[in-house]
C-alpha atoms as a PDB file:
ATOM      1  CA  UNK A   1     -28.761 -25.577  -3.235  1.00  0.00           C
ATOM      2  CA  UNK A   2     -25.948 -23.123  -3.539  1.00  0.00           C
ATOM      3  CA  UNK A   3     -22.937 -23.869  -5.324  1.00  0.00           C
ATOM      4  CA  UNK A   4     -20.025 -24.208  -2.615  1.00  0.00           C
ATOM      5  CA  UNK A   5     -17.108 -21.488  -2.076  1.00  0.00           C
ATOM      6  CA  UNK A   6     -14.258 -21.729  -4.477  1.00  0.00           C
ATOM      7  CA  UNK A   7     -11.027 -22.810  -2.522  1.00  0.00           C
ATOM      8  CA  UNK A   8      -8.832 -19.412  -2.852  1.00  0.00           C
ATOM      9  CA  UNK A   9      -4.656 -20.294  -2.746  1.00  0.00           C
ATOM     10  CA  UNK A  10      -2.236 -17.504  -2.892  1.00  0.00           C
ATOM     11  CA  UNK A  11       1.418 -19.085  -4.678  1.00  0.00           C
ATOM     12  CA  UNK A  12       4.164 -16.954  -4.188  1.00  0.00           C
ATOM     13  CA  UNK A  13       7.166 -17.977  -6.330  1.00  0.00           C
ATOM     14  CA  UNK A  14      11.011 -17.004  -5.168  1.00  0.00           C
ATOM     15  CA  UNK A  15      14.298 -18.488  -5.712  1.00  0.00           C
ATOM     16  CA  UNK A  16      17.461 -17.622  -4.104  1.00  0.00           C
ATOM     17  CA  UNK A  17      19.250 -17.396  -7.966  1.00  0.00           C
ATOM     18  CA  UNK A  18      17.866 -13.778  -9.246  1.00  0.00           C
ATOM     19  CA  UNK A  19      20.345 -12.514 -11.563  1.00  0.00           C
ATOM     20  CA  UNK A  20      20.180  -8.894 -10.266  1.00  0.00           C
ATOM     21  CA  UNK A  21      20.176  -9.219  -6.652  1.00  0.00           C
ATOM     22  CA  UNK A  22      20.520 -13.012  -5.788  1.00  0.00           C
ATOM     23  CA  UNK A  23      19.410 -14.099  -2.539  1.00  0.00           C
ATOM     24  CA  UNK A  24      17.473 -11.178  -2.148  1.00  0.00           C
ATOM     25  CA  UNK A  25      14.706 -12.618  -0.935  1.00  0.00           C
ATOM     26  CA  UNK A  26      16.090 -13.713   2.649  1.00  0.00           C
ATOM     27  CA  UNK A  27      18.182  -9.722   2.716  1.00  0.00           C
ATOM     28  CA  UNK A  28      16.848  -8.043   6.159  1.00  0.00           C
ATOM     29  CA  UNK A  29      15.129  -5.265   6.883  1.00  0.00           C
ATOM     30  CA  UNK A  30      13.524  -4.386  10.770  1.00  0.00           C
ATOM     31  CA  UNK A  31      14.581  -7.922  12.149  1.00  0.00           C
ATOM     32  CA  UNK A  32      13.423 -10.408   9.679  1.00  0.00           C
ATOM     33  CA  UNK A  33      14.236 -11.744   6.029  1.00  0.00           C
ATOM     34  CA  UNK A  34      11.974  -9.843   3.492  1.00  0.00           C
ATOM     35  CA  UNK A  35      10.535 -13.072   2.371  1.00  0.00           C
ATOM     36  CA  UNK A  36       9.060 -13.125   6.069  1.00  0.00           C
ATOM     37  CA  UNK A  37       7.613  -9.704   5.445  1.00  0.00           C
ATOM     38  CA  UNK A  38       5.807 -10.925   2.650  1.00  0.00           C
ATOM     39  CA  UNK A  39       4.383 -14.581   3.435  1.00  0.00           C
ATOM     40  CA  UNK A  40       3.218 -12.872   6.720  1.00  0.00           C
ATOM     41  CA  UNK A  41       1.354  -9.813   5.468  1.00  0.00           C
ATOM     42  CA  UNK A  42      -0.153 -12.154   2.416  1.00  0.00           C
ATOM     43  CA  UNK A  43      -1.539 -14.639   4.808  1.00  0.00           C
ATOM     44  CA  UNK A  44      -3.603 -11.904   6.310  1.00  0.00           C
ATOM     45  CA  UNK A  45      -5.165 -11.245   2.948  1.00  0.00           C
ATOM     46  CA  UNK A  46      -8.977 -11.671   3.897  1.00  0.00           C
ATOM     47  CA  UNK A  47     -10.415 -14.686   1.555  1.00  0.00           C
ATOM     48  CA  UNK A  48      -7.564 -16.274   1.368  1.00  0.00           C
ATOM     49  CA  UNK A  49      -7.623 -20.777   2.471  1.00  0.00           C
ATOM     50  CA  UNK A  50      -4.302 -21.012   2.092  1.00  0.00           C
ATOM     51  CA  UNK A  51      -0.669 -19.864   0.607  1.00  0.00           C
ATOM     52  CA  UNK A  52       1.741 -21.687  -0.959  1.00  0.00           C
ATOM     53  CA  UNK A  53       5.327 -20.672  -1.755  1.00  0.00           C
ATOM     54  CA  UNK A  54       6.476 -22.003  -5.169  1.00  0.00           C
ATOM     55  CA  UNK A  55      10.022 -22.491  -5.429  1.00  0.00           C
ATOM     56  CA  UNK A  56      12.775 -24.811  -7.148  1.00  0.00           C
ATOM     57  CA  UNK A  57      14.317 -27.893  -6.633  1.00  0.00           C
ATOM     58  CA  UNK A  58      17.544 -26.534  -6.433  1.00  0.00           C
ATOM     59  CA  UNK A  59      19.193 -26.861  -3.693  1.00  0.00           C
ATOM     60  CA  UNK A  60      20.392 -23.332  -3.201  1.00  0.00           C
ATOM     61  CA  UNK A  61      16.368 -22.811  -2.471  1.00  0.00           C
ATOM     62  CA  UNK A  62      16.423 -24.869   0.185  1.00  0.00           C
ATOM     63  CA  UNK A  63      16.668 -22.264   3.096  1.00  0.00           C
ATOM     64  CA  UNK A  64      13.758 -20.528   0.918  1.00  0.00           C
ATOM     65  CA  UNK A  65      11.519 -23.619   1.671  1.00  0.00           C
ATOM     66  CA  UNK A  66      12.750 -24.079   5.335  1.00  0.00           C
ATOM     67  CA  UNK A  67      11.917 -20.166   6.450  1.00  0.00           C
ATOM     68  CA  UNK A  68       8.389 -20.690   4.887  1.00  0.00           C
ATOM     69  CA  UNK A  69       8.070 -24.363   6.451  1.00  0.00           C
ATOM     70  CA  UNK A  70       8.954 -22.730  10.172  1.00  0.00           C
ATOM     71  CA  UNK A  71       6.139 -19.714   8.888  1.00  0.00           C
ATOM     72  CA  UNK A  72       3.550 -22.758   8.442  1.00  0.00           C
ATOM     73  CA  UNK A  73       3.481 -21.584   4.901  1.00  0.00           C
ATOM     74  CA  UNK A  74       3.229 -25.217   2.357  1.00  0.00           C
ATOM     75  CA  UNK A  75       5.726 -25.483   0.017  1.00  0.00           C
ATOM     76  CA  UNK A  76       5.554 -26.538  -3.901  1.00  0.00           C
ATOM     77  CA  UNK A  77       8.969 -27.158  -5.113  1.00  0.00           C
ATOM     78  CA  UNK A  78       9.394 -27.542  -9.234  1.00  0.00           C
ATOM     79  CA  UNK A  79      11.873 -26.407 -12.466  1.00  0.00           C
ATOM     80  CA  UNK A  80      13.554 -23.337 -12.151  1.00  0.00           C
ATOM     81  CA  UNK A  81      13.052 -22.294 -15.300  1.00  0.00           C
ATOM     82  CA  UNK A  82       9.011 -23.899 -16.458  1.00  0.00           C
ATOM     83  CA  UNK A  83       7.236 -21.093 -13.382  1.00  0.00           C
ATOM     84  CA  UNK A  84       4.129 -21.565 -15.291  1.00  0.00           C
ATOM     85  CA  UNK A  85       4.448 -25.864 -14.507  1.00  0.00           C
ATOM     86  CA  UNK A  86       5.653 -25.047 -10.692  1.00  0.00           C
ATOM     87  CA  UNK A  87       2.394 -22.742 -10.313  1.00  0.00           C
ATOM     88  CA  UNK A  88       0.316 -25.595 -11.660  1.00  0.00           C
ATOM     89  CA  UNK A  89       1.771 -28.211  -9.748  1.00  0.00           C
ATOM     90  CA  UNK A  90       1.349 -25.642  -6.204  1.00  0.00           C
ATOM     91  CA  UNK A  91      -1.804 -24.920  -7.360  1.00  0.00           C
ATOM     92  CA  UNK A  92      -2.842 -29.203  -7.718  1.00  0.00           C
ATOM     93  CA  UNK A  93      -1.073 -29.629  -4.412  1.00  0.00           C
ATOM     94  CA  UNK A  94      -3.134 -27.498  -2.673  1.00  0.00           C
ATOM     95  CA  UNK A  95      -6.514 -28.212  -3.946  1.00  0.00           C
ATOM     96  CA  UNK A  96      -7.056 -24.562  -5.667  1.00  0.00           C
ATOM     97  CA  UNK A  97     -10.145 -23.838  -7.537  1.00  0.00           C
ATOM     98  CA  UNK A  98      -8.903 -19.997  -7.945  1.00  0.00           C
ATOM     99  CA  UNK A  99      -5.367 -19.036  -7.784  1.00  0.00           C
ATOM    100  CA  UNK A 100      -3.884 -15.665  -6.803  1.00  0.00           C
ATOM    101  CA  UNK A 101      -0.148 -15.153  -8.233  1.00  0.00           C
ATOM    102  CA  UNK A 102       2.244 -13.020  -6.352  1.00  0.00           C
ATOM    103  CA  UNK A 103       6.316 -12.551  -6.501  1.00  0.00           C
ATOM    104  CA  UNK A 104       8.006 -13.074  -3.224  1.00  0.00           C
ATOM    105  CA  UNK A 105      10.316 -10.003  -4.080  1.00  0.00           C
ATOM    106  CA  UNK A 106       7.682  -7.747  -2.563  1.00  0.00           C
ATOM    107  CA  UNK A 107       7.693  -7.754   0.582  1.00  0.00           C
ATOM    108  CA  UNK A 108       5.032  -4.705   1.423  1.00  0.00           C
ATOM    109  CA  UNK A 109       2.490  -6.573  -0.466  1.00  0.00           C
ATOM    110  CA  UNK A 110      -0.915  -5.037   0.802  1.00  0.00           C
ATOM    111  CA  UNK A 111      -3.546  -7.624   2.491  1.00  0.00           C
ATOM    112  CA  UNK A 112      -6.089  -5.588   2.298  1.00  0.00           C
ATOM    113  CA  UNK A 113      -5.517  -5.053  -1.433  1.00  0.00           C
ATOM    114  CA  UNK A 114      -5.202  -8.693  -2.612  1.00  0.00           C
ATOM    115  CA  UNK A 115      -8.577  -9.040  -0.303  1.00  0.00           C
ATOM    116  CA  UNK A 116      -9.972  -6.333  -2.632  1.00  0.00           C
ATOM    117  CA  UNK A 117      -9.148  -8.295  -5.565  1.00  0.00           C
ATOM    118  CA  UNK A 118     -10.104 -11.498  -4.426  1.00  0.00           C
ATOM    119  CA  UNK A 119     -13.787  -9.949  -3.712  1.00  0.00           C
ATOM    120  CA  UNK A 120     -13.787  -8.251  -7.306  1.00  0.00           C
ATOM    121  CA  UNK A 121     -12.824 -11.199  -9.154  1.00  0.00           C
ATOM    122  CA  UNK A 122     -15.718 -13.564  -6.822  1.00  0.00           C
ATOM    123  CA  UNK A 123     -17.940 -10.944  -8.229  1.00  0.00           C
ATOM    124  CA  UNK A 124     -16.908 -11.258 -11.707  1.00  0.00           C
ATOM    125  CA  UNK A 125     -17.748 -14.923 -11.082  1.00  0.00           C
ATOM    126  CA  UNK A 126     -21.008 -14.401 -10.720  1.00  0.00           C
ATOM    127  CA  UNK A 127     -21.251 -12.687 -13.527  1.00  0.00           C
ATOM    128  CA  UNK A 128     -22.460 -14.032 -17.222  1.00  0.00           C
ATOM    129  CA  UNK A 129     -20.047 -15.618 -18.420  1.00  0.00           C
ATOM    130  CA  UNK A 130     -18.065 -15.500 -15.275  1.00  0.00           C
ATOM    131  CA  UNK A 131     -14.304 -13.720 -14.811  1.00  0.00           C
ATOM    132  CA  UNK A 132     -11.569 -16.444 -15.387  1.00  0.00           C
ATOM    133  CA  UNK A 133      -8.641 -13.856 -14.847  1.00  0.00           C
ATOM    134  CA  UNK A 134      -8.318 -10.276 -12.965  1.00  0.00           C
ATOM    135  CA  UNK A 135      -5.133  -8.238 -11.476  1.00  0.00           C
ATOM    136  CA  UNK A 136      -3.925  -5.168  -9.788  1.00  0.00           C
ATOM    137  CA  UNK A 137      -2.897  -2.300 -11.932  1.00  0.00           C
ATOM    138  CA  UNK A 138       0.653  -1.847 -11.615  1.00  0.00           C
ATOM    139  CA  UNK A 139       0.497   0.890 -13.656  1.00  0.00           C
ATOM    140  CA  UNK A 140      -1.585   2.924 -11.004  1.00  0.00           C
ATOM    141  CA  UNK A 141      -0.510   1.512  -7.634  1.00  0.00           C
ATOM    142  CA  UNK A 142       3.207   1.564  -6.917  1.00  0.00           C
ATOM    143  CA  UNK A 143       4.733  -1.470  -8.443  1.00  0.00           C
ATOM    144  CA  UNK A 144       5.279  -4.290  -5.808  1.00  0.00           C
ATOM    145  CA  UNK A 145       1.132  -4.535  -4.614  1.00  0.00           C
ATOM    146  CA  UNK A 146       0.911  -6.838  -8.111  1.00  0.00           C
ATOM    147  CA  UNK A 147      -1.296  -9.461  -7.650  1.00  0.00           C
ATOM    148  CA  UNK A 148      -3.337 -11.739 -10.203  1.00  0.00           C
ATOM    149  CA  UNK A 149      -6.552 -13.954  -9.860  1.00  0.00           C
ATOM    150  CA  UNK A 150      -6.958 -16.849 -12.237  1.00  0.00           C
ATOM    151  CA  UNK A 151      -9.194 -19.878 -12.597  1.00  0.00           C
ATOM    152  CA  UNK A 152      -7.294 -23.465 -11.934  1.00  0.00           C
ATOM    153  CA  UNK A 153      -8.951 -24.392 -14.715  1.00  0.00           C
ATOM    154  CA  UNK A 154      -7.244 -21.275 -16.789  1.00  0.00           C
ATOM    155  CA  UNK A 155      -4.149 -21.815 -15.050  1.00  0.00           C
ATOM    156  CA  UNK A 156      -4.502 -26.282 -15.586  1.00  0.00           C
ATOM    157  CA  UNK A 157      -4.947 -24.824 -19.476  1.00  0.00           C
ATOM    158  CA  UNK A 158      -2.115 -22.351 -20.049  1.00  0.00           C
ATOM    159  CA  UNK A 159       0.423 -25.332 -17.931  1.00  0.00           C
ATOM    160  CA  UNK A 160      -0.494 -27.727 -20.731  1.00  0.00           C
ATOM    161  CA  UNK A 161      -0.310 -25.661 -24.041  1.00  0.00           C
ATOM    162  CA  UNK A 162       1.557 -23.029 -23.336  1.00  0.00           C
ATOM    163  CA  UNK A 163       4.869 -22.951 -25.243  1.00  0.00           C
ATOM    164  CA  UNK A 164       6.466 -19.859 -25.498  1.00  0.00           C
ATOM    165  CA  UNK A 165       8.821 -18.819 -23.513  1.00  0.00           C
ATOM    166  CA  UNK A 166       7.754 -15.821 -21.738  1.00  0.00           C
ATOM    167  CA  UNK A 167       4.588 -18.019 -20.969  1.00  0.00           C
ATOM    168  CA  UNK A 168       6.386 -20.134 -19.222  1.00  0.00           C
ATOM    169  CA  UNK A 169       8.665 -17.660 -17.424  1.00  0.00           C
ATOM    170  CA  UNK A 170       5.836 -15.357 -16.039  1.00  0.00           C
ATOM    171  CA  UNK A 171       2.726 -17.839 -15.925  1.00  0.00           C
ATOM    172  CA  UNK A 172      -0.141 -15.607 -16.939  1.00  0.00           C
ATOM    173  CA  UNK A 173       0.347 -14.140 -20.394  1.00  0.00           C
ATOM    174  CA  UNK A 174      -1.211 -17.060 -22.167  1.00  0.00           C
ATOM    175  CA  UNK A 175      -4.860 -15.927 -20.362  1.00  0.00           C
ATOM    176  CA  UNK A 176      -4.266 -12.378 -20.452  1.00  0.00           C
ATOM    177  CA  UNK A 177      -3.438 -12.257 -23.783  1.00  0.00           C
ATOM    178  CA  UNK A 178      -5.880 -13.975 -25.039  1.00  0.00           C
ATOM    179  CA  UNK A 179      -9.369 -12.549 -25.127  1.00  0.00           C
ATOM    180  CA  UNK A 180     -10.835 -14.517 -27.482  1.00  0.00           C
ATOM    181  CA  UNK A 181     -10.601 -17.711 -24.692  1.00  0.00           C
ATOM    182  CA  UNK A 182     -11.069 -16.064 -21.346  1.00  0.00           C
ATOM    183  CA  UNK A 183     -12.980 -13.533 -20.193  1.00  0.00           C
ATOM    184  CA  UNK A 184     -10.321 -10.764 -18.821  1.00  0.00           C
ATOM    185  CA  UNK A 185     -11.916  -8.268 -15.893  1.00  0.00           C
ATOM    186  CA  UNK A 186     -10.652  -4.941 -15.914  1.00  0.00           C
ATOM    187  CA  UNK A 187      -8.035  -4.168 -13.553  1.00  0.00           C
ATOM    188  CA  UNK A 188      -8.481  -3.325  -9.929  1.00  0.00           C
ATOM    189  CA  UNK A 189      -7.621   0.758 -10.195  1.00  0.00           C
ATOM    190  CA  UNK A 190      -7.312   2.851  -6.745  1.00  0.00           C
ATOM    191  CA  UNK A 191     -10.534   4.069  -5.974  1.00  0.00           C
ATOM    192  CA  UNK A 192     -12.360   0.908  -7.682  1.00  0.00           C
ATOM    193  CA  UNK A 193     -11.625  -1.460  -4.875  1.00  0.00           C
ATOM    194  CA  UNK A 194     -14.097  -1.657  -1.777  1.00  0.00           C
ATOM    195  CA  UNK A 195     -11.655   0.243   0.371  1.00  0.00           C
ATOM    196  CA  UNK A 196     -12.228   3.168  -1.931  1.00  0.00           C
ATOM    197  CA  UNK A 197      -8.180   4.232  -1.759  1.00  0.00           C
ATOM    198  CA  UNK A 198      -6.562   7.077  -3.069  1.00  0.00           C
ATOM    199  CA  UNK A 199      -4.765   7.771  -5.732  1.00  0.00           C
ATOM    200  CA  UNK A 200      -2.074   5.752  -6.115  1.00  0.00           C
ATOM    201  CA  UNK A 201       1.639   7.117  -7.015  1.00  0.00           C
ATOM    202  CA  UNK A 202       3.993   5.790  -8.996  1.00  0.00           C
ATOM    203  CA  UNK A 203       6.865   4.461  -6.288  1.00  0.00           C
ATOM    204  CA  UNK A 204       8.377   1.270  -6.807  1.00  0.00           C
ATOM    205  CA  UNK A 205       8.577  -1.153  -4.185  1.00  0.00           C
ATOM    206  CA  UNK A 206       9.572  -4.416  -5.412  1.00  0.00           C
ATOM    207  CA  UNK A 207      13.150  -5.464  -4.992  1.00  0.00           C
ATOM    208  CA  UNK A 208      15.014  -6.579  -8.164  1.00  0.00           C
ATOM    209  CA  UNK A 209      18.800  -4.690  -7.451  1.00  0.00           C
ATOM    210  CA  UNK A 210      20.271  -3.400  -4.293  1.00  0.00           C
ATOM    211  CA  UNK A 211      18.498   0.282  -4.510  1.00  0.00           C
ATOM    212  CA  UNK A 212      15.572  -1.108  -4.260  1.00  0.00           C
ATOM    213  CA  UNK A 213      16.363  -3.096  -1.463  1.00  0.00           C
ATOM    214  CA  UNK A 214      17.731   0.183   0.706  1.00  0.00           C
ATOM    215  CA  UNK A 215      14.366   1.427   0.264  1.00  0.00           C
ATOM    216  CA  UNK A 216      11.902  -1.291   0.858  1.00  0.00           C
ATOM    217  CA  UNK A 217      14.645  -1.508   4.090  1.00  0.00           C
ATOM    218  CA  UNK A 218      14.230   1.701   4.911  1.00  0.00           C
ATOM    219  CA  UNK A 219       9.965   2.197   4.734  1.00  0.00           C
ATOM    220  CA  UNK A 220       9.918  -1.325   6.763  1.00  0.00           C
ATOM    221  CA  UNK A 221      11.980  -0.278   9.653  1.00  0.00           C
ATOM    222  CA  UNK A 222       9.969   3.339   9.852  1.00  0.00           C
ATOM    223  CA  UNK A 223       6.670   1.889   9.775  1.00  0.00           C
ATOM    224  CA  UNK A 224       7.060  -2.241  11.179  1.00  0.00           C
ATOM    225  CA  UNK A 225       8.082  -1.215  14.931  1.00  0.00           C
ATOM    226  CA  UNK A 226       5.222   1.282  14.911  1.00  0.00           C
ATOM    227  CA  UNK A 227       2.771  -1.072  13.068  1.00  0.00           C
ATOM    228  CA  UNK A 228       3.623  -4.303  12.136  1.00  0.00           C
ATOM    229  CA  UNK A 229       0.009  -4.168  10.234  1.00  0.00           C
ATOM    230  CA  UNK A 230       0.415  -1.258   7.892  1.00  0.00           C
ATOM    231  CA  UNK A 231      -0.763  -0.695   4.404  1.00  0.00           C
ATOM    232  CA  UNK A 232       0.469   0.929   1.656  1.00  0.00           C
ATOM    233  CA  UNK A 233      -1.359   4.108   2.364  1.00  0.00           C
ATOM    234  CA  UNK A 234       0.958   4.358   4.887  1.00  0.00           C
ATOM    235  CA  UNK A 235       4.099   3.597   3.134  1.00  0.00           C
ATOM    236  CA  UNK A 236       2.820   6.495   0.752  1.00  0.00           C
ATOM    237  CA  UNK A 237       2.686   8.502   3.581  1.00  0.00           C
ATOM    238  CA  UNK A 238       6.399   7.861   4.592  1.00  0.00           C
ATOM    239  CA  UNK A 239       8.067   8.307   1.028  1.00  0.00           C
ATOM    240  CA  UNK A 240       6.110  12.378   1.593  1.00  0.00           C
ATOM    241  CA  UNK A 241       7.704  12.671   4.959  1.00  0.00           C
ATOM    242  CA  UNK A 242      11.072  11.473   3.027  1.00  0.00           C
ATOM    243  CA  UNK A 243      10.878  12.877  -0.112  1.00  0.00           C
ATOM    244  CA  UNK A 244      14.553  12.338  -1.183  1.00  0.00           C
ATOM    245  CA  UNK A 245      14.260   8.190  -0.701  1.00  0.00           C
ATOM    246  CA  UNK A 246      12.282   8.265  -3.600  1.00  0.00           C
ATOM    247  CA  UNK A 247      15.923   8.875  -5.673  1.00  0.00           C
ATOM    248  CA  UNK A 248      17.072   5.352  -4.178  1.00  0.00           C
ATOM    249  CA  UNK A 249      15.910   4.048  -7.438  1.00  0.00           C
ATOM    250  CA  UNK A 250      14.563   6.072  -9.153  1.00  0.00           C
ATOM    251  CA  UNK A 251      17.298   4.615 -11.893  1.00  0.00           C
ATOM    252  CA  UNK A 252      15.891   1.304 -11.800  1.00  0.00           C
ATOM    253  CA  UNK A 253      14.275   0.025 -14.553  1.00  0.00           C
ATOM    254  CA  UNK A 254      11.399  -2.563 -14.181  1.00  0.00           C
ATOM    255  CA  UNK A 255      12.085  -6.158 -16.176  1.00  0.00           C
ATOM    256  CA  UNK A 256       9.876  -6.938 -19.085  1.00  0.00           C
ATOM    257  CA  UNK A 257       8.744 -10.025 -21.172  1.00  0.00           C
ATOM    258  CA  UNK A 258      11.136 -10.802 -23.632  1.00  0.00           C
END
């Protein structure tokens, strides 16, 4: 008898209070809020059962959890501050065995990439011991594909002991840092994933301050009317066609753990 396949749920967290660009999430760009953008393009990630969107109780984040509702995207809604509980409690509302972690501030997320990743890290599973945690290397794709895979029972673990801080801010630094308790994969490079990509170039494409919204606004309406299905490949291709959008923020400094 073989064992049956894991349940797979994508969480996506977002709140309408970001301290650098608030509301950013439901900002525009060719028709549709960027949170759109990305809840559509990461429900076509292949593997995927489902995709939540974790977000607060607040009740500023109530159009947050009404746009996904009319997207027929479920919706976990926990502390503002504790991400680490509201990713457990999505994760326990939907019945996840493994749990892939994205940010709703990117809204050209790749599906073909977090496919990729999900694929690696069922691999890794297999594997003696099996892989309890895997991710995307922002340092070698453009920053806004990031994407982690984690076990429930990793995530269930770091939910309940976790205490500092920055664990509870950014949910996966009590695995990742800890070697000794879970078996880490290395992370997905371009070129290591099935797709065989290229390169990948340092752009950044999350949105955390308004320059980074112009551009993410800008590669979405030259590529969504022609292809509402495009990857990233393609969003490289645009920045060499436009060169000078890559000094929309350039400036723009990416937030760290404290």
């Amino acid at each position: 008898m073989t064992a049956a396949r894991p349940r797979i749920v994508a969480i996506s967290q977002a709140r309408m209070t970001s301290t650098r660009l608030p509301g950013k999430v439901l900002l525009e760009a060719a028709g549709k809020p960027l949170l759109a953008h990305h809840l559509e393009r990461l429900s076509r990630s292949p593997g995927l059962d489902a995709v939540v969107l974790a977000t607060t109780v607040n009740a500023a984040d109530d159009p947050l959890a009404e746009r996904a509702a009319a997207l027929g995207v479920a919706v976990f809604r926990g502390d503002e501050h504790d991400v680490l509980g509201r990713f457990a409690g999505a994760a326990a509302m939907a019945g996840a065995d493994l749990v892939v972690r994205v940010t709703a501030d990117c809204p050209l997320i790749d599906p073909d990439l977090v496919g990729a990743l999900v694929a690696a890290f069922l691999a890794g599973r297999r594997e003696t011991p099996p892989l309890d945690y895997l991710s995307i290397d922002s340092a070698r794709y453009p920053r806004g594909l990031d994407a982690e895979i984690l076990t429930r029972a990793a995530l269930d673990e770091a939910a309940r002991l976790a205490t500092d801080p920055a664990e509870r801010e950014h949910v996966t630094p009590y695995v990742y840092t800890r070697p000794e308790r879970f078996r880490l994969g290395e992370a997905l490079r371009p070129g290591t994933e099935p797709s065989k990509a290229d390169p990948g170039e340092t752009h950044r494409w999350c949105v955390d301050e308004a320059a980074d919204y112009e551009l993410v606004r800008r590669i979405l309406e030259a590529l969504y009317p022609v292809d509402p299905r495009f990857g990233w490949r393609d969003c490289c291709r645009v920045l060499r066609e436009h060169p000078d959008w890559l000094d929309i923020n350039r400036s723009v400094r990416q937030k760290t753990l404290h």
